[in-house]
Each structure stands twice: as C-alpha cells, then as structure tokens.
C-alpha atoms as a PDB file:
ATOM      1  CA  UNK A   1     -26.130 -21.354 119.565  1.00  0.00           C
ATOM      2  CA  UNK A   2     -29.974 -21.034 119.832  1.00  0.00           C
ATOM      3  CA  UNK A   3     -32.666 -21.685 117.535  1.00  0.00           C
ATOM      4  CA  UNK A   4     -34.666 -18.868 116.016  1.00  0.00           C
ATOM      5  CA  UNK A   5     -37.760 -18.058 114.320  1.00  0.00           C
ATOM      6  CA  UNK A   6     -39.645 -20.026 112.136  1.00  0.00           C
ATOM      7  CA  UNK A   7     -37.974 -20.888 108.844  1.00  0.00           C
ATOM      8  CA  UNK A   8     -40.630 -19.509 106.536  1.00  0.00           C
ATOM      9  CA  UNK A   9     -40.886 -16.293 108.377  1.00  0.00           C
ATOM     10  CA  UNK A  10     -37.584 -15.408 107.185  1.00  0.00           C
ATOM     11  CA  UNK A  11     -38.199 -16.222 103.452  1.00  0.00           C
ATOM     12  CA  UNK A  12     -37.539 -13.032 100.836  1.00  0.00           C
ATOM     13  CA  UNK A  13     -39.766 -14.935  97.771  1.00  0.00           C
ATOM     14  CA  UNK A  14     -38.040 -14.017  94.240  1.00  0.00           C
ATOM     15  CA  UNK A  15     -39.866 -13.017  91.159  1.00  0.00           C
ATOM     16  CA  UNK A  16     -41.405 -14.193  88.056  1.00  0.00           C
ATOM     17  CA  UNK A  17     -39.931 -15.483  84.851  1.00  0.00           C
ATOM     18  CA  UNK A  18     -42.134 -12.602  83.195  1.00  0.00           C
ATOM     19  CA  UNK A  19     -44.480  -9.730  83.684  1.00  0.00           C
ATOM     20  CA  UNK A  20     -47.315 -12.188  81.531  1.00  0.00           C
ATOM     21  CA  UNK A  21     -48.653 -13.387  84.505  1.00  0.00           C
ATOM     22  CA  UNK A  22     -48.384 -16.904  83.392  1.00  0.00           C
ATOM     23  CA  UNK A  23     -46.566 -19.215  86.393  1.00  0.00           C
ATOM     24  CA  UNK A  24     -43.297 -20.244  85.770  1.00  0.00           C
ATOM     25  CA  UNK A  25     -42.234 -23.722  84.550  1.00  0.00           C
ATOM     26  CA  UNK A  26     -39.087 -25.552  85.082  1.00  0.00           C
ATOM     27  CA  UNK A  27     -36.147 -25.811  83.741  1.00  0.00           C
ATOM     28  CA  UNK A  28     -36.274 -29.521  83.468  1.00  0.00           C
ATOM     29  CA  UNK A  29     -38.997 -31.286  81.117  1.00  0.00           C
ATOM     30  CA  UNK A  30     -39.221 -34.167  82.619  1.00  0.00           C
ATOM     31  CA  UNK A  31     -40.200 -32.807  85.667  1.00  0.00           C
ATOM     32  CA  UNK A  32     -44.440 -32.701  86.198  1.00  0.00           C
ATOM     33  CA  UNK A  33     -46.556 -30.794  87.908  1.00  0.00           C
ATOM     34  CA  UNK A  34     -47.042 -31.917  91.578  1.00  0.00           C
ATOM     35  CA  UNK A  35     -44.255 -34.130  91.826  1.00  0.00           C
ATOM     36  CA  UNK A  36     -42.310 -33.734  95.009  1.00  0.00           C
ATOM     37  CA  UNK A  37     -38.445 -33.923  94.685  1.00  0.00           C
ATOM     38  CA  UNK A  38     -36.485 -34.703  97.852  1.00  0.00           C
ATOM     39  CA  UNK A  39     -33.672 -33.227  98.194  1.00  0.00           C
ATOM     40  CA  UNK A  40     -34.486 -30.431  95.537  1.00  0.00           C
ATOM     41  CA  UNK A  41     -34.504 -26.663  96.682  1.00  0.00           C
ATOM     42  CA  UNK A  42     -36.285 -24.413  94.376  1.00  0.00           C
ATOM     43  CA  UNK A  43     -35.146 -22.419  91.873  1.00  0.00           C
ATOM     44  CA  UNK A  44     -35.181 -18.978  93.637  1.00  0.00           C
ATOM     45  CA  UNK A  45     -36.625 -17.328  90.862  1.00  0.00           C
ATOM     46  CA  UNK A  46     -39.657 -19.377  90.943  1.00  0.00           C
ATOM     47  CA  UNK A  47     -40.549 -19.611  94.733  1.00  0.00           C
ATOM     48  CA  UNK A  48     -43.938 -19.064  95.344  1.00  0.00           C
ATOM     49  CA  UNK A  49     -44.002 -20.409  98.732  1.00  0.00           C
ATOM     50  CA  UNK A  50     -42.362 -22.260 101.491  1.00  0.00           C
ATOM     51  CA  UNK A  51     -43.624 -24.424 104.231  1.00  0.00           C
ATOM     52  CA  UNK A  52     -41.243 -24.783 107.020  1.00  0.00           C
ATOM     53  CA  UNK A  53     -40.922 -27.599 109.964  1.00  0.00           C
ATOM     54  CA  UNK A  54     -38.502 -25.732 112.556  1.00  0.00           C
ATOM     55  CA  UNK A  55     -36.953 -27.489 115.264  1.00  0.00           C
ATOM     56  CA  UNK A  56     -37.069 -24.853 118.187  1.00  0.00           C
ATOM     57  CA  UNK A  57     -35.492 -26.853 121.581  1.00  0.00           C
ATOM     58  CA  UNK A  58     -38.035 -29.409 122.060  1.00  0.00           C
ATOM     59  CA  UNK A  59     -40.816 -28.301 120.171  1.00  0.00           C
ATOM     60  CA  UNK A  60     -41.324 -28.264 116.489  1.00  0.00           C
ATOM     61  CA  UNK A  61     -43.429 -25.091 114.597  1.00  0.00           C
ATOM     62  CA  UNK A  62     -45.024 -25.723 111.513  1.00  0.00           C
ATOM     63  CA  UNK A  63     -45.021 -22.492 109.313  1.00  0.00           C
ATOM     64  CA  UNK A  64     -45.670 -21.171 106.150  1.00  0.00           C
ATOM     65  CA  UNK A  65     -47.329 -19.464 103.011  1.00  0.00           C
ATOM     66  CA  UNK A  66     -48.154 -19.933  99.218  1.00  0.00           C
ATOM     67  CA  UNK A  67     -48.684 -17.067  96.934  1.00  0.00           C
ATOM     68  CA  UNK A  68     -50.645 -17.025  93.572  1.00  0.00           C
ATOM     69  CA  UNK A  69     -47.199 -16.562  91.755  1.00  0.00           C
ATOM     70  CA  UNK A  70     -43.584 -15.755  92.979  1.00  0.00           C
ATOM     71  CA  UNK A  71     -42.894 -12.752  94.298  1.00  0.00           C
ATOM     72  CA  UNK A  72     -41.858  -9.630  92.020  1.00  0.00           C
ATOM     73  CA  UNK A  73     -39.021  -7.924  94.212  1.00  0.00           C
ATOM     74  CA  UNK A  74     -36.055  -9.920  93.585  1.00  0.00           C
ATOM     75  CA  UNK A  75     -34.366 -10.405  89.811  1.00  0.00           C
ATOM     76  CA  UNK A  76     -31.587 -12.823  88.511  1.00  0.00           C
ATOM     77  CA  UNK A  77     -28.422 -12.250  90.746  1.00  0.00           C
ATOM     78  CA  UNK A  78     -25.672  -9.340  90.073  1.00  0.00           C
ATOM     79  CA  UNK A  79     -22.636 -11.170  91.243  1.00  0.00           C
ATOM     80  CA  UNK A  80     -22.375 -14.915  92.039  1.00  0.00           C
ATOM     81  CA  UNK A  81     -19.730 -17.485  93.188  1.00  0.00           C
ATOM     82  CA  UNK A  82     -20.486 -21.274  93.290  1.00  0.00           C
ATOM     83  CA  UNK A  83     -22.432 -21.249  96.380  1.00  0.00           C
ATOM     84  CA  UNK A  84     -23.646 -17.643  96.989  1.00  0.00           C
ATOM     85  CA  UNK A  85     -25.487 -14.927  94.826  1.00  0.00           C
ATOM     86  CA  UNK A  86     -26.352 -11.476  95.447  1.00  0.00           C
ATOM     87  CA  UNK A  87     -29.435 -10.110  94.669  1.00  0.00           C
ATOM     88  CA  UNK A  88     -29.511  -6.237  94.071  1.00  0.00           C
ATOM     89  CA  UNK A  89     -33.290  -4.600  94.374  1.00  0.00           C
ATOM     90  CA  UNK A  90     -33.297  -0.884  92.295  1.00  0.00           C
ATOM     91  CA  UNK A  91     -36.939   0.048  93.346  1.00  0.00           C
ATOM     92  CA  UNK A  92     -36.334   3.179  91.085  1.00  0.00           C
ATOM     93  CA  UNK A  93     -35.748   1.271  88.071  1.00  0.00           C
ATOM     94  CA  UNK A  94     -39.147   1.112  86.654  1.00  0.00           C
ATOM     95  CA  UNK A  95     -39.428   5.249  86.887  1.00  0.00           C
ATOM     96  CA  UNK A  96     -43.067   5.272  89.133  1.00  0.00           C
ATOM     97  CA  UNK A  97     -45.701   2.786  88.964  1.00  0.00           C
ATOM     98  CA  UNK A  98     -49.163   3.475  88.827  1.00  0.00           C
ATOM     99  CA  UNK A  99     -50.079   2.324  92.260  1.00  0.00           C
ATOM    100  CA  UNK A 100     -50.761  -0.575  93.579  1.00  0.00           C
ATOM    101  CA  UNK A 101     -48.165  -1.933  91.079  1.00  0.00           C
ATOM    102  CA  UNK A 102     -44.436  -2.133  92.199  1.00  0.00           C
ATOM    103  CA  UNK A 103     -41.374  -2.119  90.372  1.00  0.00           C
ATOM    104  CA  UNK A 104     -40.251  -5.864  89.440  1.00  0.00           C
ATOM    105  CA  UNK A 105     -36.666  -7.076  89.967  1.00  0.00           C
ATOM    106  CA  UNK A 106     -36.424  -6.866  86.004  1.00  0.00           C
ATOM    107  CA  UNK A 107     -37.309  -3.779  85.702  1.00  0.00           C
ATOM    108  CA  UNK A 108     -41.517  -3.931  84.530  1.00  0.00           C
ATOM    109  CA  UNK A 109     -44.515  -2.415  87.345  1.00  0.00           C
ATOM    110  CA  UNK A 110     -46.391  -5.577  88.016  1.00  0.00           C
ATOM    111  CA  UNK A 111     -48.870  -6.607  90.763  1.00  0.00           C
ATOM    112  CA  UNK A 112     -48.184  -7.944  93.937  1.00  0.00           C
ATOM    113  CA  UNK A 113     -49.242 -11.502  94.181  1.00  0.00           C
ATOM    114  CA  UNK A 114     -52.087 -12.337  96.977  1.00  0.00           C
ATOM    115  CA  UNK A 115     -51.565 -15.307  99.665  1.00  0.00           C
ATOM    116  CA  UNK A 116     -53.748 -18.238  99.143  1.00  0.00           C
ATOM    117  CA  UNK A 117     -56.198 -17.946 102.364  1.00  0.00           C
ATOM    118  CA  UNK A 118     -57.041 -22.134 102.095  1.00  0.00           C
ATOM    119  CA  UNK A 119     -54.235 -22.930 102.730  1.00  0.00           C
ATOM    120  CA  UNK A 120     -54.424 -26.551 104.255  1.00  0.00           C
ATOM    121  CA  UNK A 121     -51.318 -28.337 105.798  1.00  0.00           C
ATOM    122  CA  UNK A 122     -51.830 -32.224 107.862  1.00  0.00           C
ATOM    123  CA  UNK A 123     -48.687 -33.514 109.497  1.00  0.00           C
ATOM    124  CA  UNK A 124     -48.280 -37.012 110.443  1.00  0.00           C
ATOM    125  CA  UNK A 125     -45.775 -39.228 112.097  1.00  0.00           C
ATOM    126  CA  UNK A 126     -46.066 -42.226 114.709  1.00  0.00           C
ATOM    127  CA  UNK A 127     -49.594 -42.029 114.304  1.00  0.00           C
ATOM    128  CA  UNK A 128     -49.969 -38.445 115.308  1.00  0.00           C
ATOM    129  CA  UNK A 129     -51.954 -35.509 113.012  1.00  0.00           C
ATOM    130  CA  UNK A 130     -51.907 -32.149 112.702  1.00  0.00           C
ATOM    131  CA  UNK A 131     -54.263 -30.424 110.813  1.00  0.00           C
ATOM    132  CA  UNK A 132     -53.506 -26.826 110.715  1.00  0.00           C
ATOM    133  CA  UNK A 133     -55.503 -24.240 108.553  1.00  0.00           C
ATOM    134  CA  UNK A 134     -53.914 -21.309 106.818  1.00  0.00           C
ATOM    135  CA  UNK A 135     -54.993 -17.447 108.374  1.00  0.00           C
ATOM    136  CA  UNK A 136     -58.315 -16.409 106.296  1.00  0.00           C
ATOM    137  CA  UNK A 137     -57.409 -13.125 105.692  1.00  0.00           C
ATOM    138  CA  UNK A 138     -53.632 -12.779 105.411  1.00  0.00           C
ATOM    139  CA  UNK A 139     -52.986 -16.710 104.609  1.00  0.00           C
ATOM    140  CA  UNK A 140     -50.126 -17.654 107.128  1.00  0.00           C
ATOM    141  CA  UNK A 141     -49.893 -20.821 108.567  1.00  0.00           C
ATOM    142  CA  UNK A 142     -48.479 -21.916 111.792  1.00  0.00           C
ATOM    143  CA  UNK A 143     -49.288 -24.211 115.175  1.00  0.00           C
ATOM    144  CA  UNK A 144     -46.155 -25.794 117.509  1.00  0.00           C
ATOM    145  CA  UNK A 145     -45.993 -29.032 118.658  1.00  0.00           C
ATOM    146  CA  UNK A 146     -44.038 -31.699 120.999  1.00  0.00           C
ATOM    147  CA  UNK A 147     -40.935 -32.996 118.751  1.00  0.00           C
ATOM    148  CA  UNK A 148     -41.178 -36.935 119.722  1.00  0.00           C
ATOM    149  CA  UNK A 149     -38.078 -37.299 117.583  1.00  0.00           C
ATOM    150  CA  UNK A 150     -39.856 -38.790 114.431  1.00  0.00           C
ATOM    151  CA  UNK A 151     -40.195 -38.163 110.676  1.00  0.00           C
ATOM    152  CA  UNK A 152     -42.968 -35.894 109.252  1.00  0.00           C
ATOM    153  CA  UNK A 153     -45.114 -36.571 106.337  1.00  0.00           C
ATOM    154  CA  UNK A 154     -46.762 -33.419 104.892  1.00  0.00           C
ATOM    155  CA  UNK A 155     -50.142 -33.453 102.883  1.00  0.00           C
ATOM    156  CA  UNK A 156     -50.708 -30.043 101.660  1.00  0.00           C
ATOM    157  CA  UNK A 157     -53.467 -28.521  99.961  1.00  0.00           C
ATOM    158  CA  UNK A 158     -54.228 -24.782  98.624  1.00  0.00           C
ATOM    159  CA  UNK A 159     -56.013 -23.667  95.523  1.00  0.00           C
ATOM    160  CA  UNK A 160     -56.438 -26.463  92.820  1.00  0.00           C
ATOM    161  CA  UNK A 161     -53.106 -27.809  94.015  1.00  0.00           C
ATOM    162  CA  UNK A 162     -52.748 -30.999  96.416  1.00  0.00           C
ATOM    163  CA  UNK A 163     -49.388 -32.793  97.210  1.00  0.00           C
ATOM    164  CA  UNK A 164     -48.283 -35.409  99.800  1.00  0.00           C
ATOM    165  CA  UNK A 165     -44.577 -35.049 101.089  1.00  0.00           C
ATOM    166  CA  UNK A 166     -43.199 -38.774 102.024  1.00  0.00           C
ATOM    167  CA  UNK A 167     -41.768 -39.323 105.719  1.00  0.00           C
ATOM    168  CA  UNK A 168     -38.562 -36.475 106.218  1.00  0.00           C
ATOM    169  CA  UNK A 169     -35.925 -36.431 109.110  1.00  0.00           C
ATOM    170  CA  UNK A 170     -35.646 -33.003 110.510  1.00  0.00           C
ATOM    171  CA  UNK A 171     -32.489 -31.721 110.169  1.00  0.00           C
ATOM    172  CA  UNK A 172     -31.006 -31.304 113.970  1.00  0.00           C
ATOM    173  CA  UNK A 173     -27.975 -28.487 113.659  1.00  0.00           C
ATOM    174  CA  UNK A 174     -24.320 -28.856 112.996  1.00  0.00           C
ATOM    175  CA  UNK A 175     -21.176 -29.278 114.881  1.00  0.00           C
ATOM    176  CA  UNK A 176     -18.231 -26.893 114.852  1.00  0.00           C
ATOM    177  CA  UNK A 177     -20.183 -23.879 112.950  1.00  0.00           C
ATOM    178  CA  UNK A 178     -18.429 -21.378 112.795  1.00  0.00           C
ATOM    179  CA  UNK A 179     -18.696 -17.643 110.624  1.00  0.00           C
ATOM    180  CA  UNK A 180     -16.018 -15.539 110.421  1.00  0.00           C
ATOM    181  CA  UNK A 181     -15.668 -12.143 108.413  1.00  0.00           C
ATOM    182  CA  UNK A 182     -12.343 -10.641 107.053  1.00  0.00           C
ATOM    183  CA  UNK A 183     -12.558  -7.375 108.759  1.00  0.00           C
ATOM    184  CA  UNK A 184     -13.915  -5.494 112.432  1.00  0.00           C
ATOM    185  CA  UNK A 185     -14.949  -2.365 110.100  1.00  0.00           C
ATOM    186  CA  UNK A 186     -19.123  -2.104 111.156  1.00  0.00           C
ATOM    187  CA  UNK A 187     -19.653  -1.091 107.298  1.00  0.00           C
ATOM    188  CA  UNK A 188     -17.148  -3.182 105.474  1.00  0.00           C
ATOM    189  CA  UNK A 189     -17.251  -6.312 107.194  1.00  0.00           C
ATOM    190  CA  UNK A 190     -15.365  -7.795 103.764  1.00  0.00           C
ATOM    191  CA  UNK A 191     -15.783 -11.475 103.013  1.00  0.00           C
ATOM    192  CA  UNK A 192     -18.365 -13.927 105.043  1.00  0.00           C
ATOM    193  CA  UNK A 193     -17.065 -17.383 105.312  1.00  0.00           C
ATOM    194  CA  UNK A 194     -19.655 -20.226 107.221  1.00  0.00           C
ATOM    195  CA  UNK A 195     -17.745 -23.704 107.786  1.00  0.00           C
ATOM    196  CA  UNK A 196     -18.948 -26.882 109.844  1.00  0.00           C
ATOM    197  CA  UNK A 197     -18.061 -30.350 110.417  1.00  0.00           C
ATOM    198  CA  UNK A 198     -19.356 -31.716 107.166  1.00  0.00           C
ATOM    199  CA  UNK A 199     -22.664 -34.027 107.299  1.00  0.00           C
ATOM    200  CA  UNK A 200     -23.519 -36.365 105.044  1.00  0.00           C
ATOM    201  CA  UNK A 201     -27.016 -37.304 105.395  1.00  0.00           C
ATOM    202  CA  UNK A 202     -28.174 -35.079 102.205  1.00  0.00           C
ATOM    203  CA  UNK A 203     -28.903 -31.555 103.939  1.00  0.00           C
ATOM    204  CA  UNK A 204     -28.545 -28.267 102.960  1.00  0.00           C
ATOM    205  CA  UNK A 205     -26.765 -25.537 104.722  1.00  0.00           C
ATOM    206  CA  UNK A 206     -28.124 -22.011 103.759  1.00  0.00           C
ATOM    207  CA  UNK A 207     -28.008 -18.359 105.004  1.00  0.00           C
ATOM    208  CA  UNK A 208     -30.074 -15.156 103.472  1.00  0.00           C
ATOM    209  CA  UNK A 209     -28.791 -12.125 104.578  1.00  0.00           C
ATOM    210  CA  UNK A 210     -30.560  -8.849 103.635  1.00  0.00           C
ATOM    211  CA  UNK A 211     -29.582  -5.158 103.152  1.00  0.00           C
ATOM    212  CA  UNK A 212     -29.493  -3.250 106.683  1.00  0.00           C
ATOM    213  CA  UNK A 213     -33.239  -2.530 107.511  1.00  0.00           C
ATOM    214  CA  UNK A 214     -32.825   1.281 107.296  1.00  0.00           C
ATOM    215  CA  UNK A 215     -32.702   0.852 103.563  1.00  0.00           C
ATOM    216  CA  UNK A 216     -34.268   0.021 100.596  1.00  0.00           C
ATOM    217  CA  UNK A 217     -35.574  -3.498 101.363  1.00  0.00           C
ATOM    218  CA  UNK A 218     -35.484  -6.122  98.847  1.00  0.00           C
ATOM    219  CA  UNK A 219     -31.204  -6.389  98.552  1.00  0.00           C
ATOM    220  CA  UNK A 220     -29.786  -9.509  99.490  1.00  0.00           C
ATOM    221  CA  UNK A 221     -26.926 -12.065  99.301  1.00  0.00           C
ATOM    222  CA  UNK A 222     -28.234 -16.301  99.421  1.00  0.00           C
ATOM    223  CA  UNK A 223     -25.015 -18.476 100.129  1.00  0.00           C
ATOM    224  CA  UNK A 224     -26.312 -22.788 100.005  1.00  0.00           C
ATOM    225  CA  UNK A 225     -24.237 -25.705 100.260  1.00  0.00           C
ATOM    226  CA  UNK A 226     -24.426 -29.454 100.673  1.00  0.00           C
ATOM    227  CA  UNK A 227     -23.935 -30.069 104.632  1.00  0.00           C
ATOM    228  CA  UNK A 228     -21.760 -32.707 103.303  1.00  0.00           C
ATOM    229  CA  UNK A 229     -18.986 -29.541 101.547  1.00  0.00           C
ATOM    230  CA  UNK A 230     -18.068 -28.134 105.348  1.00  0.00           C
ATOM    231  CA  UNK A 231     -18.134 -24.625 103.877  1.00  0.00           C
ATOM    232  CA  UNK A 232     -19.175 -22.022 101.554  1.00  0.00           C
ATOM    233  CA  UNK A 233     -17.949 -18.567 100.821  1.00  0.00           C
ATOM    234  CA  UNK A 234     -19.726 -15.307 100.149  1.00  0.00           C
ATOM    235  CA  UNK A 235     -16.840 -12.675  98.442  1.00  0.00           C
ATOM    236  CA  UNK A 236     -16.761  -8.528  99.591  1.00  0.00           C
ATOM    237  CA  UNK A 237     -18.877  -7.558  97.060  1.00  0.00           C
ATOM    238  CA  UNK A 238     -21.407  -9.512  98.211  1.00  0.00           C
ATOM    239  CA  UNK A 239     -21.356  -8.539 101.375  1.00  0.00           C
ATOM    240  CA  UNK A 240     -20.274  -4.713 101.935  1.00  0.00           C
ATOM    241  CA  UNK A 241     -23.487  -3.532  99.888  1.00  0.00           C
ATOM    242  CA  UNK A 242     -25.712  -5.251 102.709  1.00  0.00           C
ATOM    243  CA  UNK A 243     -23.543  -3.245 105.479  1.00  0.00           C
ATOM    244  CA  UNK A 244     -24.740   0.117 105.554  1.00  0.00           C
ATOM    245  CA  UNK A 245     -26.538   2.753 108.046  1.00  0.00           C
ATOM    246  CA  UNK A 246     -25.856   0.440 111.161  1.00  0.00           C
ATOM    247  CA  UNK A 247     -23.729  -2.728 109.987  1.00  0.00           C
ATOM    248  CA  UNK A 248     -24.378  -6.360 108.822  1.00  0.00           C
ATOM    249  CA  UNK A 249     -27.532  -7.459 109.806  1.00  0.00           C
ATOM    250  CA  UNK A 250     -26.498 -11.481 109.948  1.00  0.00           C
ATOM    251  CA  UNK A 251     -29.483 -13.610 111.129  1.00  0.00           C
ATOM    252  CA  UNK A 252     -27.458 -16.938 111.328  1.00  0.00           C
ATOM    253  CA  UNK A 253     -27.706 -20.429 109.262  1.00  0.00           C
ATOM    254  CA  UNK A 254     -30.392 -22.797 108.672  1.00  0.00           C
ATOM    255  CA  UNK A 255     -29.709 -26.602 108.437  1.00  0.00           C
ATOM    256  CA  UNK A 256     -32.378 -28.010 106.391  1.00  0.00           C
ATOM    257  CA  UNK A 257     -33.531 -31.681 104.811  1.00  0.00           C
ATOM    258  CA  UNK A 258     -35.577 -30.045 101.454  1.00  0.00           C
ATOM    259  CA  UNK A 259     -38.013 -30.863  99.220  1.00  0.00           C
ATOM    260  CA  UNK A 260     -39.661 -28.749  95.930  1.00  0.00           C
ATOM    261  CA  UNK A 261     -42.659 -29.544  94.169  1.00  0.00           C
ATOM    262  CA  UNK A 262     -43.723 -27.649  91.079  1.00  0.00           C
ATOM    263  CA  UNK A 263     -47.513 -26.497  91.173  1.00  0.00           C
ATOM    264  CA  UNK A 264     -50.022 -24.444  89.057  1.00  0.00           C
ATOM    265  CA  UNK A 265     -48.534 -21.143  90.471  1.00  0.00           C
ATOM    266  CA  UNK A 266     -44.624 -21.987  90.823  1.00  0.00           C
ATOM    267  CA  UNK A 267     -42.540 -24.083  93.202  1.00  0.00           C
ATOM    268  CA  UNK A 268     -43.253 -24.591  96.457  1.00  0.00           C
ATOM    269  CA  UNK A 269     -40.293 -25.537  98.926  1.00  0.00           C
ATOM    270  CA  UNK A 270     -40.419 -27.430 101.637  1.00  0.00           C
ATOM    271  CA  UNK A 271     -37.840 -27.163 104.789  1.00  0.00           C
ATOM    272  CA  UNK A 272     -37.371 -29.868 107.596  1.00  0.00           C
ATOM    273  CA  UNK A 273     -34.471 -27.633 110.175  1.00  0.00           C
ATOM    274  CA  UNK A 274     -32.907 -26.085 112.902  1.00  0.00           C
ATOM    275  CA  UNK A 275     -32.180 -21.881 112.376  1.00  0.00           C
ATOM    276  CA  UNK A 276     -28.490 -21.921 114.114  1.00  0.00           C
ATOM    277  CA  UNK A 277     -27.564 -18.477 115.425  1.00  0.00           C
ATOM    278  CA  UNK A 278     -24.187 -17.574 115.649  1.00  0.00           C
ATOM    279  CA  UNK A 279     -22.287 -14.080 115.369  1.00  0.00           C
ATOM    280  CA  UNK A 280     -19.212 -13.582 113.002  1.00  0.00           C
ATOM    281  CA  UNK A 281     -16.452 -13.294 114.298  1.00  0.00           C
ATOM    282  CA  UNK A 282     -12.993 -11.882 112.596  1.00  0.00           C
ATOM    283  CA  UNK A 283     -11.037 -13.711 110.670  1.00  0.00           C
ATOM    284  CA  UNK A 284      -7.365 -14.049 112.434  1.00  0.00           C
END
C-alpha cells in the first residue's frame, strides 16, 4: 500500500439545503457557530470545505479549500445502506440553464459558489508553525512538511470566520485492509466490501468513489465507518452505475481522525490521515 494525494484534493463538495442562497444550518440546535466538534464529519450536504493534514511517507501536506457555500452538484442520496450512499448527478434535470448557472443536485439552475482567496491556515505542534496562505486567485491551499511524529493544532481563518482546532493525532493507516468485489466483470464489478483490523482510537474509515471519468461527472457512491467496526459494505447498485466506459475507477481508503465546525457559509471538515491504496480484488 502507498499513500496518495492530498486528502482535500479528492473531495466532491455536496450541495445546498436550498437554491435561497442562505448557508445551511445544522441539524442540531445546540450546536453554534464556530464550534469545532472532534470526532464529527460533516453532514455531506453541507460541506463547504475541507482542510486536509495527509500523511505521505515521512512528510505531512497540508491542503485545502473553503467555498462561499456548499457545492451545488451533488443532492440527497438515491440508494443507501448503513454505511454507504450513492449519489446520482442528472445534469439534464434542470432542462438548460442560462449560463453560468448549473443544474443543482435537486433539480433548480443555481450559481457556482467562488473559493475564498484569504484563506489563512497556521499549524503548530512541538513548538513548530506553519503559516500557509491560501492561492489569491483560485484559493487552494497547500505547503509539505517534515512529520516529527506529533499532534497538530490548526488555527484557521477565511472570510469573517476564525476557528482554532485543539492538538489531533494523525491517523497512521490500518492493518489487514483489504477490498474485495463480488465479480471479475470490468463493468459489473457487483458488491465492494473494505474490511481491516478494527482500531479503536476514534477514526474514521472512508472511501468516495466516482462515476468512470468518461462520463457525466458528479455520480458517486461515499461508504464511512468507525475504524473501530472492521468493515463496511457498499451493495451492486451502488456500485455497477460507477462502472461504465472503462471499469471502476477505485482510488483506495482514507484513514482519518475528523473534526467539523459549522461557519457563516456551511461546515467545514477537517481530516488528520493516511490515503491507503489498495486494488480490489475478487471475492472467492
């Protein structure tokens, strides 16, 4: 197994609760605004960004990107299990759009949401800072660093919006991963199942697989289970409808330590991991 890219670079943000333009709020009331939750992944539907802390050999990259709202492409799921959902993108379902709109995952021609371009992230641990400034013009973040095998605190700033994310671990992999699919058939692969030797230090085990890159981008199945569970399952139907032109296109599995904070334009996630590659194999 190797590690991959960045964790944020391989984000697919979700959409809006509504066309209003007005950011989405959660679920639970007694959450506030700026509050970081450890241990909290956010809602998908809400993401409007992601700041990532990959583990990449002996290095660590700091990545990411907020946007001014979630992004529009991706709706509420068409099929779901209890740790994967598929996400099914009909870019024809809004008719046309009067350009630049596009056509929403629910179905209404909205705008595209910009990238903040102050985007402002300081890492710290053993006495050590980063300060890394987000792109001006297209708003990604990113600078690589020496691991040292220490916890990170985050203080992030963009916009109005300012949090500080206490001291995380980084999660470091998993033993005994292993993906397996029911079938050898390049466009119906059949069920995905992901199983390791269970952890239980409060991580997250997640894969995002998206439709075949000759088609219609935006399709996607998102399977995410405690590291302490050993497994999750993603059923057929999840996964044939990602398999077409050329096959599955499976990037592997991220083991992450999470946090979520709720700001002025959505949630914002953030991801302490190691990207795990690793092909599936057939189910015997």
């Amino acid at each position: 197994m190797r590690s991959l890219t960045p964790l944020v670079l391989l984000v697919l943000f979700a959409c809006r609760n509504d066309d209003t333009g007005d950011p989405p709020e959660p679920e639970d009331t007694s959450v506030t605004q700026g509050e970081v939750m450890v241990g909290v992944s956010c809602p998908r539907l809400d993401l409007a960004g992601a700041i990532g802390l990959t583990l990449y050999d002996e290095t660590v990259n700091l990545d990411g990107i907020v946007y001014a709202a979630p992004q529009p492409l991706t709706g509420v799921p068409t099929l779901d299990n209890e740790h994967c959902s598929y996400h099914l993108y009909d870019a024809a379902g809004c008719g046309v759009c009067d350009d630049p709109l596009v056509c929403s995952g629910d179905g209404s021609c909205v705008p595209m949401p910009t990238a903040f371009t102050d985007l402002e992230v300081t890492a710290t641990a053993g006495g050590v800072t980063h300060q890394v400034q987000g792109d001006p013009t297209g708003g990604w973040l990113y600078e690589q660093w020496e691991h040292g095998g220490v916890d990170w605190a985050l203080d992030v700033r963009f916009g109005s919006d300012a949090f500080s994310v206490p001291d995380m671990p980084i999660a470091s992999g998993l033993s005994d991963l292993l993906v397996t699919v029911e079938s050898t058939g390049e466009l119906t692969p059949g069920a995905l199942d992901v199983a390791w030797s269970p952890v239980g230090d409060g991580s997250i085990v997640r894969t995002e697989i998206s439709i075949n890159h000759h088609a219609q981008p935006g399709t996607f199945t998102l399977c995410e289970a405690g590291a302490d569970q050993g497994s999750f399952h993603a059923d057929a139907e999840m996964i044939d409808p990602l398999s077409v032109v050329t096959g599955l296109e499976f990037q592997g599995v991220e083991h992450l330590q999470v946090a979520s904070v709720w700001t002025s334009v959505g949630c914002v996630e953030l991801r302490y991991g190691t990207h795990l590659y690793v092909s599936p194999s057939t189910a015997r």
